[in-house]
C-alpha atoms as a PDB file:
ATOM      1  CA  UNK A   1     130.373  15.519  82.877  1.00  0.00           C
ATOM      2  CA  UNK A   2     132.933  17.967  81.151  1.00  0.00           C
ATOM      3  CA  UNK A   3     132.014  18.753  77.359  1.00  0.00           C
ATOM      4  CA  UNK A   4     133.433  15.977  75.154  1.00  0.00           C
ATOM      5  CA  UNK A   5     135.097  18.464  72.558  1.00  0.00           C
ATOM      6  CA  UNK A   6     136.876  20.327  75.399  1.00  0.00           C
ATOM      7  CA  UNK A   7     138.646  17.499  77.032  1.00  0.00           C
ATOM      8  CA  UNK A   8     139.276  16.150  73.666  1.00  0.00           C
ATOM      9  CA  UNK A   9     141.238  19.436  73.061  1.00  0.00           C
ATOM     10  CA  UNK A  10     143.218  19.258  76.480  1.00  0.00           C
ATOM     11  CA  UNK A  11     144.489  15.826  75.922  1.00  0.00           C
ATOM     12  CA  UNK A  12     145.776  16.847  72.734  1.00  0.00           C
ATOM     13  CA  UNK A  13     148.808  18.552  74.663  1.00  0.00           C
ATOM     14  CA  UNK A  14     149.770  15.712  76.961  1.00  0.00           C
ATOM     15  CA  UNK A  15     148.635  12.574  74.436  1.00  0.00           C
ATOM     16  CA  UNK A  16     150.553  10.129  72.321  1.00  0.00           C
ATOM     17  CA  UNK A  17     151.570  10.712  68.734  1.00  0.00           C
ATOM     18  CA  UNK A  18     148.618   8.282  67.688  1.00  0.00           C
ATOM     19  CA  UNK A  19     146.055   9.669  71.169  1.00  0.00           C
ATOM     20  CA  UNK A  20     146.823  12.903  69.265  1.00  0.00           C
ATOM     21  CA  UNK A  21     145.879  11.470  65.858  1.00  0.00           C
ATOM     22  CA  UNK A  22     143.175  10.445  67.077  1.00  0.00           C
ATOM     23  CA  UNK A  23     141.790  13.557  68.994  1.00  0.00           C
ATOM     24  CA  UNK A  24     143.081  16.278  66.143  1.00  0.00           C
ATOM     25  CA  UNK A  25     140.367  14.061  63.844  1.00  0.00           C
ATOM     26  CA  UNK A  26     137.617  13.784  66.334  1.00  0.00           C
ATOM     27  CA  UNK A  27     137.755  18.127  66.790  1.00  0.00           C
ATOM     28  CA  UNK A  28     137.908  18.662  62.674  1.00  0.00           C
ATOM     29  CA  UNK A  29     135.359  15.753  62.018  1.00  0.00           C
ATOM     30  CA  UNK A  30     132.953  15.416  65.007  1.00  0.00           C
ATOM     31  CA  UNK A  31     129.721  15.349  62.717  1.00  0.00           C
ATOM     32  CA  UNK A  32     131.088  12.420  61.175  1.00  0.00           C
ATOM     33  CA  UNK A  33     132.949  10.845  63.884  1.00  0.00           C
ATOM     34  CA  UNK A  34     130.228  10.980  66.546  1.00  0.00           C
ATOM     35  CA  UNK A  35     128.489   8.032  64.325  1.00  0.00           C
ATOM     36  CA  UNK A  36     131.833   5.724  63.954  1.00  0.00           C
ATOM     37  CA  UNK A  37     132.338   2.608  65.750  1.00  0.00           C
ATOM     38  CA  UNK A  38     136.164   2.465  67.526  1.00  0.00           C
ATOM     39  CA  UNK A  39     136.786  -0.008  64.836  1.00  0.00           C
ATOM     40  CA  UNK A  40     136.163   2.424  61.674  1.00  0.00           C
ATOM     41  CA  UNK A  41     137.375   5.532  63.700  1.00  0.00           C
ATOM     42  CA  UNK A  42     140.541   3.286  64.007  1.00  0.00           C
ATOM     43  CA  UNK A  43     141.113   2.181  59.992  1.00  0.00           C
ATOM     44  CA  UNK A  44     139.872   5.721  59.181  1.00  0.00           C
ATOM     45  CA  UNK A  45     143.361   7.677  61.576  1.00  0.00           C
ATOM     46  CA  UNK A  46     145.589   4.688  60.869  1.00  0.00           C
ATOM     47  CA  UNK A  47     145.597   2.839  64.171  1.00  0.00           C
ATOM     48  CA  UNK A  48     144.175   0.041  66.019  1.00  0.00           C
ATOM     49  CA  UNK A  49     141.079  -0.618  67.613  1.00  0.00           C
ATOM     50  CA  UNK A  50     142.771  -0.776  71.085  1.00  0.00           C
ATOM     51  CA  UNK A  51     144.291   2.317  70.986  1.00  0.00           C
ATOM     52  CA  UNK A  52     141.411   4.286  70.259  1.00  0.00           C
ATOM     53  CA  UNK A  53     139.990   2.148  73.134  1.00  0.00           C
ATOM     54  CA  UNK A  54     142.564   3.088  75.670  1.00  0.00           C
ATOM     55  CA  UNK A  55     142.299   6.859  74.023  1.00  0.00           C
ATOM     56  CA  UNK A  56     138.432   6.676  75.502  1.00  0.00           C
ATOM     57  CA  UNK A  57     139.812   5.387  78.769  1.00  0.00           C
ATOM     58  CA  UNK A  58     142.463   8.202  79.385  1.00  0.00           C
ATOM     59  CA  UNK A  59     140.185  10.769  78.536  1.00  0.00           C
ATOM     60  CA  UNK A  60     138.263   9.400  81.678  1.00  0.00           C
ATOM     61  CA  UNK A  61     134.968   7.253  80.196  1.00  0.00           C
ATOM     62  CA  UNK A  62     134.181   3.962  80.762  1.00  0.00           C
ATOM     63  CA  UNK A  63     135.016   2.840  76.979  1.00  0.00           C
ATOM     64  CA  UNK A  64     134.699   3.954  73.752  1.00  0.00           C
ATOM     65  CA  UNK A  65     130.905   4.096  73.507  1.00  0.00           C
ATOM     66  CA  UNK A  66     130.483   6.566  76.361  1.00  0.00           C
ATOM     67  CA  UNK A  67     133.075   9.159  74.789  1.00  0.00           C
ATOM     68  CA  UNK A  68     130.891   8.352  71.204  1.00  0.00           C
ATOM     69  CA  UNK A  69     127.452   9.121  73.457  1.00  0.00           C
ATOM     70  CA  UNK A  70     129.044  12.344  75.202  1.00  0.00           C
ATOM     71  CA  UNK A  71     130.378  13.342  71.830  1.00  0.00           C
ATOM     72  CA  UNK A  72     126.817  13.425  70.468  1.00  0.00           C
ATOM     73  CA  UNK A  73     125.451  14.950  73.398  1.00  0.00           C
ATOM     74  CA  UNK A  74     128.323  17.851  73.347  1.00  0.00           C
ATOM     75  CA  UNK A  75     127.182  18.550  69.652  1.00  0.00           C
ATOM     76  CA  UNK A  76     123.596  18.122  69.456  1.00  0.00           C
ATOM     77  CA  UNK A  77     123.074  22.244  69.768  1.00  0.00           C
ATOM     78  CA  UNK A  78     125.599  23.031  67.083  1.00  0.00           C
ATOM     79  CA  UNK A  79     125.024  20.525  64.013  1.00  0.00           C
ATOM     80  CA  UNK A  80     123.967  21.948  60.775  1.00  0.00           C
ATOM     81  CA  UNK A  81     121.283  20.116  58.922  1.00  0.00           C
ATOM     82  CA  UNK A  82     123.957  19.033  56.800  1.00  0.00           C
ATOM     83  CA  UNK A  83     126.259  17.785  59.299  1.00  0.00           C
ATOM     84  CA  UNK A  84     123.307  15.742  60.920  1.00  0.00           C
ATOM     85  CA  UNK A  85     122.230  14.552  57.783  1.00  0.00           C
ATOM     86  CA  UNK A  86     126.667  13.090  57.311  1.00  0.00           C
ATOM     87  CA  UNK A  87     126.071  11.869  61.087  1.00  0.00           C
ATOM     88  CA  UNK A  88     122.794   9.895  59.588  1.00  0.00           C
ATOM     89  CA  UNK A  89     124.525   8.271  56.340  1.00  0.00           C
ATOM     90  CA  UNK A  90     127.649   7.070  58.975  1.00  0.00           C
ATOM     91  CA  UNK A  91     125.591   5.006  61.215  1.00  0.00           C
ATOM     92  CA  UNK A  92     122.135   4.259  59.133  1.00  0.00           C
ATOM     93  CA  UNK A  93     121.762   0.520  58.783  1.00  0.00           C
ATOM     94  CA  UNK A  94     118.545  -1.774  58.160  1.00  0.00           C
ATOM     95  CA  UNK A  95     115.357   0.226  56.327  1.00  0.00           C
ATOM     96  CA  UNK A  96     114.393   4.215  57.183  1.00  0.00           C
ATOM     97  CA  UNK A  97     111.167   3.377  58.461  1.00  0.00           C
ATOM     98  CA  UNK A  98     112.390   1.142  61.238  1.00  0.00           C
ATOM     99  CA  UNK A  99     115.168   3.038  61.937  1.00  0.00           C
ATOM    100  CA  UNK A 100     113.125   5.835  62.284  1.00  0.00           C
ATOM    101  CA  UNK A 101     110.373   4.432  64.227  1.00  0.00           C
ATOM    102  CA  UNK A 102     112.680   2.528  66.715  1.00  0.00           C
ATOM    103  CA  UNK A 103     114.411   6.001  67.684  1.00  0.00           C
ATOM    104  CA  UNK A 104     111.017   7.515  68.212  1.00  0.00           C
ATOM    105  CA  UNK A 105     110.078   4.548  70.346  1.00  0.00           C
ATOM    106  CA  UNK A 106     113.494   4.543  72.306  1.00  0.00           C
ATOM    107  CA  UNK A 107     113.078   8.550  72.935  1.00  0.00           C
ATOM    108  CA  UNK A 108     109.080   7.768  74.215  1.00  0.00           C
ATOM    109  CA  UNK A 109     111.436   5.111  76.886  1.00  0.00           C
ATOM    110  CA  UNK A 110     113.911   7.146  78.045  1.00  0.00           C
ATOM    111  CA  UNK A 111     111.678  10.634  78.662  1.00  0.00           C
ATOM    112  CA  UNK A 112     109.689   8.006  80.469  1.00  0.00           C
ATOM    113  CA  UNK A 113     112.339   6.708  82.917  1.00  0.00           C
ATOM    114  CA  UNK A 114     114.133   9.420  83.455  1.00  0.00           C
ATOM    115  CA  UNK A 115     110.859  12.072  84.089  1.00  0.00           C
ATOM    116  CA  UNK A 116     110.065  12.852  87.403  1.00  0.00           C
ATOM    117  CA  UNK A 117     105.956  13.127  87.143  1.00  0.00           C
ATOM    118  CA  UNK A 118     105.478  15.620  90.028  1.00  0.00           C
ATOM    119  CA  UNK A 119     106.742  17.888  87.409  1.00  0.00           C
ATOM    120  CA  UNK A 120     103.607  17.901  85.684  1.00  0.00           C
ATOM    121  CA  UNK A 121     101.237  18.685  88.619  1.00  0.00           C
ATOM    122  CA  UNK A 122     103.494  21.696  89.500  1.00  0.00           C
ATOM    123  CA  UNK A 123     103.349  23.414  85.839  1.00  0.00           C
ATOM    124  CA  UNK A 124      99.897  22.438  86.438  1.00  0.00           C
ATOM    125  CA  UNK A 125      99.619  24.281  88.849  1.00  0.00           C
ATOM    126  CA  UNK A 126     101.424  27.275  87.702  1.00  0.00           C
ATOM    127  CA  UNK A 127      99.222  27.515  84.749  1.00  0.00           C
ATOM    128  CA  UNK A 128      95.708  27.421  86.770  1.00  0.00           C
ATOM    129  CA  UNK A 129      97.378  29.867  88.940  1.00  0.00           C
ATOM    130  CA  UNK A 130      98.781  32.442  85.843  1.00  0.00           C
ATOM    131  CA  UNK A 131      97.585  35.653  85.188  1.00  0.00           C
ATOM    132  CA  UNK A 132      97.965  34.803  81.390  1.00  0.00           C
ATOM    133  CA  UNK A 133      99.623  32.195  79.245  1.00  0.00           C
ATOM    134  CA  UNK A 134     102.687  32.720  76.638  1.00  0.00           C
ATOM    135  CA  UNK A 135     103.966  30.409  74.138  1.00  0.00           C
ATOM    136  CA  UNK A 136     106.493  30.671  71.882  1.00  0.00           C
ATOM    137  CA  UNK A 137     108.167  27.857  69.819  1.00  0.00           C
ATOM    138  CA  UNK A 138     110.318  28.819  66.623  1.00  0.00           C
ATOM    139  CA  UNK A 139     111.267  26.314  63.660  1.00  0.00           C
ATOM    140  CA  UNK A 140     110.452  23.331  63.754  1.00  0.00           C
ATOM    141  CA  UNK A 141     109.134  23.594  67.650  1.00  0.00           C
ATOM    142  CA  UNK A 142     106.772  26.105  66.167  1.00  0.00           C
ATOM    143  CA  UNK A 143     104.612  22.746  65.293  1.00  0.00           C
ATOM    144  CA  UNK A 144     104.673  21.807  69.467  1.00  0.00           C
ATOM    145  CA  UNK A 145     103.976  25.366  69.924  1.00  0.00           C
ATOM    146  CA  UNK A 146     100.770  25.060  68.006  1.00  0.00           C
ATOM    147  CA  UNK A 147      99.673  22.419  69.585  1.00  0.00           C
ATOM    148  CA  UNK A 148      99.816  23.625  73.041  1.00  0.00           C
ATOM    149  CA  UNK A 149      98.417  26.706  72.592  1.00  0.00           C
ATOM    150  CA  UNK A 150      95.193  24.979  70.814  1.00  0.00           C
ATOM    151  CA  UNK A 151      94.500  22.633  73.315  1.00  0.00           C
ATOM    152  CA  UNK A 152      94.819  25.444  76.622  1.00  0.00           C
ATOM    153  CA  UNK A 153      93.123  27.723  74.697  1.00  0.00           C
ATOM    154  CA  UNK A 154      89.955  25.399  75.467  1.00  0.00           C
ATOM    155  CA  UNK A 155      90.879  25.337  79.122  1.00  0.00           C
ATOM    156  CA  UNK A 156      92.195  28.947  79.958  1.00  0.00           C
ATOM    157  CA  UNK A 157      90.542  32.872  78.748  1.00  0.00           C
ATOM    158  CA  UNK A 158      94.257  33.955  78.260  1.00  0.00           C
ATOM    159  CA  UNK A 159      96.574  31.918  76.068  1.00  0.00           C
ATOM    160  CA  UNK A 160      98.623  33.803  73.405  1.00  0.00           C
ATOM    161  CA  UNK A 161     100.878  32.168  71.422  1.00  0.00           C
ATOM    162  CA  UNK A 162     103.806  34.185  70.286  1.00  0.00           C
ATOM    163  CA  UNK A 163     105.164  33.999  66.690  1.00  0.00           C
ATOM    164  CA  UNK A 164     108.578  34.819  66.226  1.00  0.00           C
ATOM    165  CA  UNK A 165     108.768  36.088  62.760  1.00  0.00           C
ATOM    166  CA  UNK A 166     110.298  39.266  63.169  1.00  0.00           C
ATOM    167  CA  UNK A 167     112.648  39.520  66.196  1.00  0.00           C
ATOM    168  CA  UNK A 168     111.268  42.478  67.367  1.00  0.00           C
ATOM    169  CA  UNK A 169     107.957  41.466  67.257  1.00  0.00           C
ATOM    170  CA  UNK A 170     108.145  38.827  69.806  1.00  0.00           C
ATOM    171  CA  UNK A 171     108.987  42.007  72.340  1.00  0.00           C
ATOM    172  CA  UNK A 172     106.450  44.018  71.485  1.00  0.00           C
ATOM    173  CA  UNK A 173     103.916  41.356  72.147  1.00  0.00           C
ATOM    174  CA  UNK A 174     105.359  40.200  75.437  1.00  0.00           C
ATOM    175  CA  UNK A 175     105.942  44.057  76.864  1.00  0.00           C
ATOM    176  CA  UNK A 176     102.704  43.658  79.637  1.00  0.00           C
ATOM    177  CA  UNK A 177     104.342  40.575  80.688  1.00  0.00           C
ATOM    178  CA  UNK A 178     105.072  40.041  84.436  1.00  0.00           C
ATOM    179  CA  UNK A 179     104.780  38.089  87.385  1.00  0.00           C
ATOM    180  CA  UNK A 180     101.457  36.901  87.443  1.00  0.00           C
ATOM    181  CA  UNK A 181     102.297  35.313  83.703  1.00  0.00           C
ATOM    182  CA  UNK A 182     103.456  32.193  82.528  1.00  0.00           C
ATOM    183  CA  UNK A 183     105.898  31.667  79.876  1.00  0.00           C
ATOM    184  CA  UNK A 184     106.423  28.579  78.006  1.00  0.00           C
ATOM    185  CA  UNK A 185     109.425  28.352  75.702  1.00  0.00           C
ATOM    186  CA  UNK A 186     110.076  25.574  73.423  1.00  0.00           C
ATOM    187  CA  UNK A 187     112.985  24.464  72.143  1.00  0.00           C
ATOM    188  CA  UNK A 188     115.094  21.756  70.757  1.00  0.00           C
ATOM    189  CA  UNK A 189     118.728  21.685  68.692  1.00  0.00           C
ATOM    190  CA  UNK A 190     119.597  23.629  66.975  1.00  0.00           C
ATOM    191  CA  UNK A 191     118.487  25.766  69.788  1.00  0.00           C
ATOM    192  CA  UNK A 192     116.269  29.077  68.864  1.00  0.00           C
ATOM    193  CA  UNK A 193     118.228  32.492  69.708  1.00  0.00           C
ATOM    194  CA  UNK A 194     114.831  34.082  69.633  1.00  0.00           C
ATOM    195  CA  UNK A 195     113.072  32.061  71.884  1.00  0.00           C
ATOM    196  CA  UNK A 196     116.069  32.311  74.204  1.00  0.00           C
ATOM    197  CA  UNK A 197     115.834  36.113  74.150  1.00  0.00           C
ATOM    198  CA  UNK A 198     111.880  35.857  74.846  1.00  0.00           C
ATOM    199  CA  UNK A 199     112.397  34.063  77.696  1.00  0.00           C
ATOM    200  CA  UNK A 200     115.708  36.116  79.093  1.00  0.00           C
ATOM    201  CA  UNK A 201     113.412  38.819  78.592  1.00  0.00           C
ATOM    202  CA  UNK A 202     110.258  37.005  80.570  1.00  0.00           C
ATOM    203  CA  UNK A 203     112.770  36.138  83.339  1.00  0.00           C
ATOM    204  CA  UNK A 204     113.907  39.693  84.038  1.00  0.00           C
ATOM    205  CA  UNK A 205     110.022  41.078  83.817  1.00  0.00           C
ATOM    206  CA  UNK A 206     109.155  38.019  86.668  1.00  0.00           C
ATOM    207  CA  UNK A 207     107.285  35.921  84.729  1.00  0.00           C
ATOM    208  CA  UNK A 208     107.799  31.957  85.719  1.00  0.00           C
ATOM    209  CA  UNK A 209     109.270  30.499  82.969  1.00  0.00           C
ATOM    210  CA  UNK A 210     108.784  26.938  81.696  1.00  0.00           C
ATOM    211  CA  UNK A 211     111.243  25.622  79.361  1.00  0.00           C
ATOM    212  CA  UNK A 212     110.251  22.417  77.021  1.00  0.00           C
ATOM    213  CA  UNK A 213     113.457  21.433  75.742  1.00  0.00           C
ATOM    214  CA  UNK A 214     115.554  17.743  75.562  1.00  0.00           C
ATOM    215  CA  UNK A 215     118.403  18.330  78.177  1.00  0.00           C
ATOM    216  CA  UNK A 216     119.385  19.921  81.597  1.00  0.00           C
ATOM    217  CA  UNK A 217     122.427  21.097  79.512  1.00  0.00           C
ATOM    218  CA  UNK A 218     119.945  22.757  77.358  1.00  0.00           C
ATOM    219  CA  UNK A 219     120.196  26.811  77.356  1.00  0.00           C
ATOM    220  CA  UNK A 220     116.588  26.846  77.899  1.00  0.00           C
ATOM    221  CA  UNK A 221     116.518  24.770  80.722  1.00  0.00           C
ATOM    222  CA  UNK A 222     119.360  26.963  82.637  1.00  0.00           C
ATOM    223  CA  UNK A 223     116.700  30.348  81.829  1.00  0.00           C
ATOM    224  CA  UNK A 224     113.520  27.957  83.213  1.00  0.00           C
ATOM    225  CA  UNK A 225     111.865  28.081  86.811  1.00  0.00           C
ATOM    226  CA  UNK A 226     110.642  24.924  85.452  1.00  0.00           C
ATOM    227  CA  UNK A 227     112.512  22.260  83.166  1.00  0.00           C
ATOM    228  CA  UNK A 228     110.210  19.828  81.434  1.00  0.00           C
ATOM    229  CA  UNK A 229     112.482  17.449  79.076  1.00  0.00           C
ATOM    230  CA  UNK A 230     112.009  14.855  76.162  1.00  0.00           C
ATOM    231  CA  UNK A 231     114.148  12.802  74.147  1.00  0.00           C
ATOM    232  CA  UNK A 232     114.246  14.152  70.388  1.00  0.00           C
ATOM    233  CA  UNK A 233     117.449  11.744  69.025  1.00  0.00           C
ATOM    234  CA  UNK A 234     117.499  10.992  65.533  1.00  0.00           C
ATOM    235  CA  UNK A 235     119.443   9.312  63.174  1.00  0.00           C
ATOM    236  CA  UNK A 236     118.243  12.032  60.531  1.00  0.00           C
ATOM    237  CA  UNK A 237     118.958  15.418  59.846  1.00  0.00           C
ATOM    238  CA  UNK A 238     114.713  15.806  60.820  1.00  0.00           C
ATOM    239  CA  UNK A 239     113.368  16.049  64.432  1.00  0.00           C
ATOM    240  CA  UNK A 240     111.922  13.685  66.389  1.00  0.00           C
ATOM    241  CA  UNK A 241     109.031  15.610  67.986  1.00  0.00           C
ATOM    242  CA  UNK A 242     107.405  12.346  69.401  1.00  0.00           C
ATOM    243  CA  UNK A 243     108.038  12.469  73.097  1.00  0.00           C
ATOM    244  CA  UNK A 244     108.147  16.267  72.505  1.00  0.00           C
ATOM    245  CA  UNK A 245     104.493  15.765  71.784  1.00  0.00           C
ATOM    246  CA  UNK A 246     103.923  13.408  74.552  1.00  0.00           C
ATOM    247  CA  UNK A 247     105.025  15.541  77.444  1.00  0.00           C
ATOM    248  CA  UNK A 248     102.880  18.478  76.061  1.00  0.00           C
ATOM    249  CA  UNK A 249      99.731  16.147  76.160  1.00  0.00           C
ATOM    250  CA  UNK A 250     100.692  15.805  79.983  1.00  0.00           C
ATOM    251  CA  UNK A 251     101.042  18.754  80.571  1.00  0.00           C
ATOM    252  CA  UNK A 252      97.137  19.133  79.265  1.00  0.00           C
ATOM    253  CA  UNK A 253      96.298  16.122  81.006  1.00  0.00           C
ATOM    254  CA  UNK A 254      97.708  17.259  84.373  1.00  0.00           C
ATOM    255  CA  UNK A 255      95.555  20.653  83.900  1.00  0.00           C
ATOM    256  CA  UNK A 256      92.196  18.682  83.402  1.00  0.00           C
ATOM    257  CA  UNK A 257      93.415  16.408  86.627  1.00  0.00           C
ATOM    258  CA  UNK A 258      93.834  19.687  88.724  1.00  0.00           C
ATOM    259  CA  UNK A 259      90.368  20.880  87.827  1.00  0.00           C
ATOM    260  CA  UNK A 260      88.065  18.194  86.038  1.00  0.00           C
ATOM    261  CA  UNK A 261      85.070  20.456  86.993  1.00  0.00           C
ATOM    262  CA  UNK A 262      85.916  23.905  85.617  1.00  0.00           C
ATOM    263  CA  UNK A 263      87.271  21.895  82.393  1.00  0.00           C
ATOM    264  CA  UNK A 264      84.438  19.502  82.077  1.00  0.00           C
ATOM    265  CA  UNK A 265      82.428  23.121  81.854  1.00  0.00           C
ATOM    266  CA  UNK A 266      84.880  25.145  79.388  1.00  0.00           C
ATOM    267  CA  UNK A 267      84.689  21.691  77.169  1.00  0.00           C
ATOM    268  CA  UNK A 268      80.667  21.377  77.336  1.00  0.00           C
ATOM    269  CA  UNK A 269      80.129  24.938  76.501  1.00  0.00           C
ATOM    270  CA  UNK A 270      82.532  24.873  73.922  1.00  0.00           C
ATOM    271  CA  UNK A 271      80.975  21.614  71.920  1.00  0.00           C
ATOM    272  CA  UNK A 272      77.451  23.314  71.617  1.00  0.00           C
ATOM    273  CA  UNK A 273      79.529  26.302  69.908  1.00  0.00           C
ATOM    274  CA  UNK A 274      80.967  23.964  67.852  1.00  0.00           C
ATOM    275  CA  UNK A 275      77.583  22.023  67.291  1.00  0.00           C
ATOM    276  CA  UNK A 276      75.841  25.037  66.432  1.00  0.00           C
ATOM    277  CA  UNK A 277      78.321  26.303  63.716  1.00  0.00           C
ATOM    278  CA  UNK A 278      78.699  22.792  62.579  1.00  0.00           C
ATOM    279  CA  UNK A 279      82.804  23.065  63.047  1.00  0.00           C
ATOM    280  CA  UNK A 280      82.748  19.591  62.968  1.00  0.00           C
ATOM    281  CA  UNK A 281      80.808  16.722  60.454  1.00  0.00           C
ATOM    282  CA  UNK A 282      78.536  14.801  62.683  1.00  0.00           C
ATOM    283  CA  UNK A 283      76.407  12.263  62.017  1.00  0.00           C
ATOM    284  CA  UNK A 284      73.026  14.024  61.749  1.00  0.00           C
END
């Protein structure tokens, strides 16, 4: 599907007076127009419903709500907190905590459908198979980032997670990286130009790159070997790291499946460490 905002812009030179209304607002107001139903975008140029209808059609969707949905998807990368936060006020309705925990639910759905599992068992795979283990999440992905690298670090020797303070840092502490490595970048919008760079700069040392991000359109997912993806819409200027979260714990999950016997070991040994430095309250 062509980017919403750039066939927006080429119907401007062939469309009506009011198609043109309507698509000069849509370019200089997408934050805010992405959440408007046809009838408000209509009252809000000074046209009807219809036209704004048939606008949708001659741009080449099925109706209106498919140009709103590729709108959304054509600025999900580029919207400031501010501007998602003005997409959030347009369309809230009912309370925040339903809102919020019905798009959390809907995101755990659609990462479900649309996942194809064997995914999983071939990261899996790569991992068991790697040399050594990178992570790097920035932002708010530095949370996911966290995450992964705790858990692995229980099932692998080499697992280094890669903070991305400094720009140059990141380099410096990926420079032995190569093709016996595994890279895993995370990333959601507003994509991170750092973790980008890492893993442009994994690819070209031959390291197979995993990218954790929420689209095939996603820049990360055009650098991966490896594409895992999750739904992260929200009506709120925060991120929805929910099925983020979810596909991370099968990506754990698929590791343990691959080996249960080397893991059941790593796990055992690693309790009595814990049990003998009391890391954890117990019962006792």
């Amino acid at each position: 599907m062509n980017d919403a905002l750039q066939l927006i812009e080429a119907g401007l030179a062939s469309g009506s007076k009011a198609q043109k209304k309507i698509g000069k607002y849509l370019l200089e107001n997408y934050a805010t127009a992405a959440g408007m139903t046809a009838a408000k975008l209509a009252v809000t140029v000074g046209t009807s419903e219809s036209t704004v209808v048939r606008y949708a059609a001659d741009l080449g969707y099925r109706g209106y709500p498919e140009l709103q949905a590729a709108l959304k998807e054509s600025i999900r990368g580029t919207l400031t907190s501010l501007q998602r936060m003005e997409l959030s006020c347009a369309t809230a309705g009912g309370d925040a905590f339903s809102r919020s925990m019905r798009a959390d639910m809907e995101n755990i759905k659609k990462t479900l459908a649309e996942t194809d599992v064997h995914i999983f068992d071939l990261v899996a795979e790569k991992l068991i198979a790697a040399r050594r283990i990178y992570i790097i999440g920035a932002r708010s992905a530095t949370a996911l980032a966290m995450f992964l690298e705790f858990y692995l670090t229980q099932l692998f020797d080499d697992v280094r997670l890669v903070q991305t303070v400094a720009g140059g840092e990141v380099f410096d502490r990926m420079l032995s990286v190569n093709a016996e490595d595994v890279v895993i970048g995370i990333s959601f919008p507003r994509y991170s130009r750092r973790t980008l760079d890492a893993l442009d700069f994994s690819k070209k040392k031959g390291a197979y790159v995993v990218g954790v991000t929420d689209s095939s359109h996603s820049p990360l997912a055009s650098l991966a070997d490896t594409a895992v993806l999750a739904h992260n819409e929200n009506d709120c200027f925060v991120d929805s790291l929910v099925a983020p979260m979810a596909v991370l714990n099968a990506i754990i999950a698929a590791v343990t499946a691959k080996r249960p016997e080397e893991s059941v070991a790593r796990l055992t040994e690693m309790e009595q460490i814990w049990d003998e430095y009391n890391v954890y309250k117990t019962n006792k």
